[in-house]
C-alpha atoms as a PDB file:
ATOM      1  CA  UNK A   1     -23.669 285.079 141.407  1.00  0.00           C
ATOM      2  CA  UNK A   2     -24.632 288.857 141.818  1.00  0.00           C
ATOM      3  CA  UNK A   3     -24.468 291.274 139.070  1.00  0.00           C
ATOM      4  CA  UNK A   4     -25.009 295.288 140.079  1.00  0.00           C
ATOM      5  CA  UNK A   5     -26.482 295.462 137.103  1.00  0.00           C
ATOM      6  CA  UNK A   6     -28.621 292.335 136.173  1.00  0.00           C
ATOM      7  CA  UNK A   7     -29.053 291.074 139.943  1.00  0.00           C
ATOM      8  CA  UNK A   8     -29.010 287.485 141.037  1.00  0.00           C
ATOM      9  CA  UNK A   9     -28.196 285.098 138.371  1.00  0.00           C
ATOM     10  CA  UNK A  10     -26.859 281.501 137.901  1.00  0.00           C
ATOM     11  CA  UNK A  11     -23.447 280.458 136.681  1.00  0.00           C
ATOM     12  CA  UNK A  12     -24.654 279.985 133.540  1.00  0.00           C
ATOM     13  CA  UNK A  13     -26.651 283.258 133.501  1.00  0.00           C
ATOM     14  CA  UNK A  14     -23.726 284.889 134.293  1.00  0.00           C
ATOM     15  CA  UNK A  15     -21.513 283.258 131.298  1.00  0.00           C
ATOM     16  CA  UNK A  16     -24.379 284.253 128.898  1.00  0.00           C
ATOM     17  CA  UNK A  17     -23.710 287.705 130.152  1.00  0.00           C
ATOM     18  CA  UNK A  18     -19.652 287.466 129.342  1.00  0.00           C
ATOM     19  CA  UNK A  19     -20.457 285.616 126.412  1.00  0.00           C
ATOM     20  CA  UNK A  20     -22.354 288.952 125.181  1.00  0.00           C
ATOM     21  CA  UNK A  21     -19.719 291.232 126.580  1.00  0.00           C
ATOM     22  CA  UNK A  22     -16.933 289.741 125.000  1.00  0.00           C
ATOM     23  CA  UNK A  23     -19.060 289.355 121.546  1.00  0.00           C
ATOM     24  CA  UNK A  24     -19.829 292.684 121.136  1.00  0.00           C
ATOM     25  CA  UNK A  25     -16.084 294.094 121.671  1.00  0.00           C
ATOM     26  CA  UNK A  26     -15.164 293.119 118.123  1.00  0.00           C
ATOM     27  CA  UNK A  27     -12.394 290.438 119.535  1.00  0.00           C
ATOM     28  CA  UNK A  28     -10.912 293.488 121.694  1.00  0.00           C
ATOM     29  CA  UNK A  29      -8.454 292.723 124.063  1.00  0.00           C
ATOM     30  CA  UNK A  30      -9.871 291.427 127.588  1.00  0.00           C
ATOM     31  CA  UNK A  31      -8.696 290.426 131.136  1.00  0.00           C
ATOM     32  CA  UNK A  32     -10.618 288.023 132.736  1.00  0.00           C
ATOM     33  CA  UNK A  33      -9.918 288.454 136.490  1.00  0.00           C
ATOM     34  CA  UNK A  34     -11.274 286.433 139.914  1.00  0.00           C
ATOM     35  CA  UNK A  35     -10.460 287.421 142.975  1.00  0.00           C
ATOM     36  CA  UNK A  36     -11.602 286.765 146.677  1.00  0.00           C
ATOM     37  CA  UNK A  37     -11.631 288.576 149.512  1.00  0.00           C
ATOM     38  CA  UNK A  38     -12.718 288.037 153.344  1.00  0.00           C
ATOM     39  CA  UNK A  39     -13.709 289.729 156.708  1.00  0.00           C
ATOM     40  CA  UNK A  40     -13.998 288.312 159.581  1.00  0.00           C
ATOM     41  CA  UNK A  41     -17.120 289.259 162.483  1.00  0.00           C
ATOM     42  CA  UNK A  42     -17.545 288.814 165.885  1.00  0.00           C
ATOM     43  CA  UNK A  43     -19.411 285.310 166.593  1.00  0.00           C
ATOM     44  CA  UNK A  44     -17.148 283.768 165.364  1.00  0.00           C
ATOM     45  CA  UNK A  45     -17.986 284.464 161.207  1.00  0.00           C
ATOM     46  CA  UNK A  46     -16.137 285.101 158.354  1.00  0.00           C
ATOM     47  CA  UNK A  47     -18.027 285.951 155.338  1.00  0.00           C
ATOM     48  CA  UNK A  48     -15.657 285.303 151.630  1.00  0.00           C
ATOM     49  CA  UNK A  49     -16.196 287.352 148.456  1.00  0.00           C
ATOM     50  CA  UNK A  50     -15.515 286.417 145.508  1.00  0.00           C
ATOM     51  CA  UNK A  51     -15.424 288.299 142.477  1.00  0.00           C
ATOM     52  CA  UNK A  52     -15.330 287.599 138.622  1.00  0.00           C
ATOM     53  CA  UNK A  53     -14.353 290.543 136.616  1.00  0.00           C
ATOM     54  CA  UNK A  54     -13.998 290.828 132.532  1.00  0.00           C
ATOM     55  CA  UNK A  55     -11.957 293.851 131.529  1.00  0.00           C
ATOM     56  CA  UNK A  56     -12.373 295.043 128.302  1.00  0.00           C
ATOM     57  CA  UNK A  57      -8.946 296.598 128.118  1.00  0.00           C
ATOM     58  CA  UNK A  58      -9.420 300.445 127.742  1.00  0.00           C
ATOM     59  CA  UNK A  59     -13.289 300.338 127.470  1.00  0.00           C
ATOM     60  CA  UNK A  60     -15.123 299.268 130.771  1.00  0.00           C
ATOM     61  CA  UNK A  61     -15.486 296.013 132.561  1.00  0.00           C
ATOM     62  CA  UNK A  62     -18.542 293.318 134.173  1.00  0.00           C
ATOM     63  CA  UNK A  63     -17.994 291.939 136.990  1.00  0.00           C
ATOM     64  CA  UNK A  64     -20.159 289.705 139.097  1.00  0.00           C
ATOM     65  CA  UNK A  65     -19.978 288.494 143.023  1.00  0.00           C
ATOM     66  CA  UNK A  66     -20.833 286.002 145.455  1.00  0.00           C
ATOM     67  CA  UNK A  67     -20.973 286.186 149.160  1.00  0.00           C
ATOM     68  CA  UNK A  68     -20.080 282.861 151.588  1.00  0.00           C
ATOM     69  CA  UNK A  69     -20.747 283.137 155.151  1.00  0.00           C
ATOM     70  CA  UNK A  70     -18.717 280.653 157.160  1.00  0.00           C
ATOM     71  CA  UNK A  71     -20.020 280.332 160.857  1.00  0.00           C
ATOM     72  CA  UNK A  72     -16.334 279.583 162.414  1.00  0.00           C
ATOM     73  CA  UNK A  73     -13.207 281.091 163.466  1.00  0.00           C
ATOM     74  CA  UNK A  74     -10.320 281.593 160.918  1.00  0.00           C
ATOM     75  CA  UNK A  75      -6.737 282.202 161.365  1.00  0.00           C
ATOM     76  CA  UNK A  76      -5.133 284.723 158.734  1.00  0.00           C
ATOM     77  CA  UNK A  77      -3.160 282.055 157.456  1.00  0.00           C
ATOM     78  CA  UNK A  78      -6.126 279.789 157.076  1.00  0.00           C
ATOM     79  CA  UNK A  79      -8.508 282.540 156.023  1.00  0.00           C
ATOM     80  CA  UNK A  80      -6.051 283.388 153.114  1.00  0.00           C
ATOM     81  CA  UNK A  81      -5.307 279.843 152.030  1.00  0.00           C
ATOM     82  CA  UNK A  82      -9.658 279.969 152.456  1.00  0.00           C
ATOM     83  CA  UNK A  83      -9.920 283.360 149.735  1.00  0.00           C
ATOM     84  CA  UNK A  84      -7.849 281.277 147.320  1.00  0.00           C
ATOM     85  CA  UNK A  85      -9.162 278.087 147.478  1.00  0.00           C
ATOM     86  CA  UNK A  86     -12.927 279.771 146.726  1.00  0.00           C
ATOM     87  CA  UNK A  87     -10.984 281.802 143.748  1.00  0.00           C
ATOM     88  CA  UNK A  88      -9.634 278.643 142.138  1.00  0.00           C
ATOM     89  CA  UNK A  89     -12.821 277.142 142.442  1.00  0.00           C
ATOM     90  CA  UNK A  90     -14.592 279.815 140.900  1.00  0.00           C
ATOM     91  CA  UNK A  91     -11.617 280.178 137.943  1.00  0.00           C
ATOM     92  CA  UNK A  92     -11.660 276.370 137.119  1.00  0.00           C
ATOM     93  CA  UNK A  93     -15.542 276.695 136.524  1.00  0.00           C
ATOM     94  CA  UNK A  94     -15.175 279.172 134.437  1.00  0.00           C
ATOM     95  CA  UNK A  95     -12.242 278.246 132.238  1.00  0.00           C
ATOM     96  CA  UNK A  96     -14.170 274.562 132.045  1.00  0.00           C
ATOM     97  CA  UNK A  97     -17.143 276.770 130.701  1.00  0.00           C
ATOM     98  CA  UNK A  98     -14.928 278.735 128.370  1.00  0.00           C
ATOM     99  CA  UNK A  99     -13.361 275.793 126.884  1.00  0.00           C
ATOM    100  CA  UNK A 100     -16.854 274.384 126.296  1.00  0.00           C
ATOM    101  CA  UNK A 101     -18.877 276.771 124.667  1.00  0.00           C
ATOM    102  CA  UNK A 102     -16.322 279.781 123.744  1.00  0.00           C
ATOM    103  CA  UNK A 103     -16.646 282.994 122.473  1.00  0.00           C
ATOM    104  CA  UNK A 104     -17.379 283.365 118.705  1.00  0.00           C
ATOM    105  CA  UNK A 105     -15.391 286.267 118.180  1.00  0.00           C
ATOM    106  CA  UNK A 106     -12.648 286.197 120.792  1.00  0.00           C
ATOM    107  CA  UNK A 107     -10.318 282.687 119.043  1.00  0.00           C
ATOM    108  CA  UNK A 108      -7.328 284.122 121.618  1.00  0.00           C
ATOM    109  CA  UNK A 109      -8.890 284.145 124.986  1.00  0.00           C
ATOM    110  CA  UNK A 110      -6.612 285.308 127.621  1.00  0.00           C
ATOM    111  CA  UNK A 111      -5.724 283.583 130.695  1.00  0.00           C
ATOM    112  CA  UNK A 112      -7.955 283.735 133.915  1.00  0.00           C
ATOM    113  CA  UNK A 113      -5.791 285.685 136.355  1.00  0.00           C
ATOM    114  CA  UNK A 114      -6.465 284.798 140.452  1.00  0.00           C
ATOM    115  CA  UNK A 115      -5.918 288.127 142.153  1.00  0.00           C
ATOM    116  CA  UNK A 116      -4.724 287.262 145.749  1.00  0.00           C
ATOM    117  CA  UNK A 117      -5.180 289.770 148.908  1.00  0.00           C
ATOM    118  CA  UNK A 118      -1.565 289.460 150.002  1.00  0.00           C
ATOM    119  CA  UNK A 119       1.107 291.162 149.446  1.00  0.00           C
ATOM    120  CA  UNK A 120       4.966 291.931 150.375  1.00  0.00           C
ATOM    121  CA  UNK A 121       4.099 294.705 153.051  1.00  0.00           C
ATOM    122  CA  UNK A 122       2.026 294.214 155.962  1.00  0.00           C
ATOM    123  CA  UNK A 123       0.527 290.570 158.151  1.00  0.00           C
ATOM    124  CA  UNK A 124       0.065 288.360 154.572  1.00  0.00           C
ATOM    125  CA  UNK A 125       4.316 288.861 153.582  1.00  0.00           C
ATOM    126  CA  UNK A 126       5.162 285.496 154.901  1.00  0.00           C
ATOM    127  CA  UNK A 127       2.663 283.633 152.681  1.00  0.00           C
ATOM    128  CA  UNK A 128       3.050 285.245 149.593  1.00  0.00           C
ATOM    129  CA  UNK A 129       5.302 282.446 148.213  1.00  0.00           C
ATOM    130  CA  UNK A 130       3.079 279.700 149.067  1.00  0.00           C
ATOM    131  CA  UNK A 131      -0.419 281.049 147.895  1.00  0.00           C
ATOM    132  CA  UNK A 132       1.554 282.188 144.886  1.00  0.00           C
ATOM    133  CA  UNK A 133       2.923 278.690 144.144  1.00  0.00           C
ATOM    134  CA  UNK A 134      -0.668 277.097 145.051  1.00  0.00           C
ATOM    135  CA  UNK A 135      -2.594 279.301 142.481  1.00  0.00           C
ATOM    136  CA  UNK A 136       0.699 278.929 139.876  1.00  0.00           C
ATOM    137  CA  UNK A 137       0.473 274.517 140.478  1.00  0.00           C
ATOM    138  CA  UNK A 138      -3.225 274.852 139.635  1.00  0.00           C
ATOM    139  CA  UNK A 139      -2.503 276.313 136.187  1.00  0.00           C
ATOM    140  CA  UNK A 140      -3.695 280.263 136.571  1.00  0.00           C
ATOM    141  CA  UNK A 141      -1.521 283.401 136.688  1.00  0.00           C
ATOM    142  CA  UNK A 142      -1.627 285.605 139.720  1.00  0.00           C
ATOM    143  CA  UNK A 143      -1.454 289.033 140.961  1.00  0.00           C
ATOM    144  CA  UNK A 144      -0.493 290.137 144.442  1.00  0.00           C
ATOM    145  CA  UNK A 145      -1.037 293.731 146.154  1.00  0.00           C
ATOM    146  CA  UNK A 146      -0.719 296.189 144.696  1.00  0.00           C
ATOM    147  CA  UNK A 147      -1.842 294.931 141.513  1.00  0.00           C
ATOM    148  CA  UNK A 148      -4.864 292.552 142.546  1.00  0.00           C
ATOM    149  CA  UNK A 149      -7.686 295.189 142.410  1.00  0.00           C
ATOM    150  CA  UNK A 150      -9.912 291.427 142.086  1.00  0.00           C
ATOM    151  CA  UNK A 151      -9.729 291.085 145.461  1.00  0.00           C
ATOM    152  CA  UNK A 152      -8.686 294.261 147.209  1.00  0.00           C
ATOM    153  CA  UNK A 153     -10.884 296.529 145.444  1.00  0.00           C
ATOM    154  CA  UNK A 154     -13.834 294.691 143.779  1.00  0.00           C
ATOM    155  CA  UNK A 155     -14.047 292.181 146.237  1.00  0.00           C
ATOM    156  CA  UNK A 156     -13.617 293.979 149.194  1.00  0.00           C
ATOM    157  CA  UNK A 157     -16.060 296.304 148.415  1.00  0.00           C
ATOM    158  CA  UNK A 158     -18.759 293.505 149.554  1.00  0.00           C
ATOM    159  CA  UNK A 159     -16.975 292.461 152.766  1.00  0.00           C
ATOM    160  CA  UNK A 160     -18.183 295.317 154.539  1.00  0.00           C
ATOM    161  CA  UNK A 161     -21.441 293.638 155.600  1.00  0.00           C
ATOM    162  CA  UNK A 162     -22.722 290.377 156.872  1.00  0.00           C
ATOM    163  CA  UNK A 163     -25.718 290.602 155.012  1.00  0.00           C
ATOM    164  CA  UNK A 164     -25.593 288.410 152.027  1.00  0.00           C
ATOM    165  CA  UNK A 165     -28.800 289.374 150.524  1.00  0.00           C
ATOM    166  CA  UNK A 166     -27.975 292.756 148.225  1.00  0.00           C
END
């Protein structure tokens, strides 16, 4: 995973780094968000971001990325069934890791939401039900556009380039 502030760090590097976030906010409330995003590039590559984000309601956030480059052609359909697949991945992981070590001061941890990059206007309407019932089978909550910033605003910010180095 990639941190803009700490760099490249391991999963479990990374869950030290929540661990201390959500420790020092006196048991505030928190959102723990993953979302993925993709672009596709001429070759044919796709390149998936995914993006783990820990809002401390009202007083700032982490969040952490990682970039997969897939050397293939995707359909949107595919490509989208592709974002969530790497976003329940990553959101299993984590709530495994949660449920294993916890927080000390946070006993009411909330939910992992899966922020999806579809949404009822535009290419993605016709598979809003069924990513929507794949990421609500596999236990999470879910936002769509407008209201999954995981994926269409911190995500995308690190589709723009190939490059998976920072």
């Amino acid at each position: 995973m990639i941190s803009p502030t700490w760099g490249h760090l391991t999963f479990s590097q990374m869950m030290e780094k929540i661990g201390s976030f959500v420790e020092d906010g006196d048991a505030e409330d928190y959102r723990f968000i993953v979302g993925t995003d993709s672009q596709v590039f001429q070759g044919p590559k796709a390149l998936f971001v995914s993006a783990v984000i820990v809002h401390r309601i009202g007083k700032g956030a982490i969040y952490f990325y990682d970039k997969q480059l897939a050397i293939r052609k995707f359909g949107l359909e595919e490509r989208m069934f592709t974002e969530v697949s790497h976003s329940l991945k990553i959101a299993s992981r984590l709530l495994d890791e949660i449920r294993e070590n916890g927080f000390s001061l946070c006993t009411n941890l909330p939910e992992i939401e899966i922020h999806i990059d579809v949404g009822q206007n535009g290419k993605t309407k016709e598979l809003v039900n069924a990513v929507v019932g794949m990421v609500k089978g596999s236990g999470f909550n879910c936002q769509t556009k407008p209201h999954a910033c995981g994926a269409s605003s911190v995500a995308d910010r690190y589709t723009k380039t190939i490059s998976i180095a920072v």
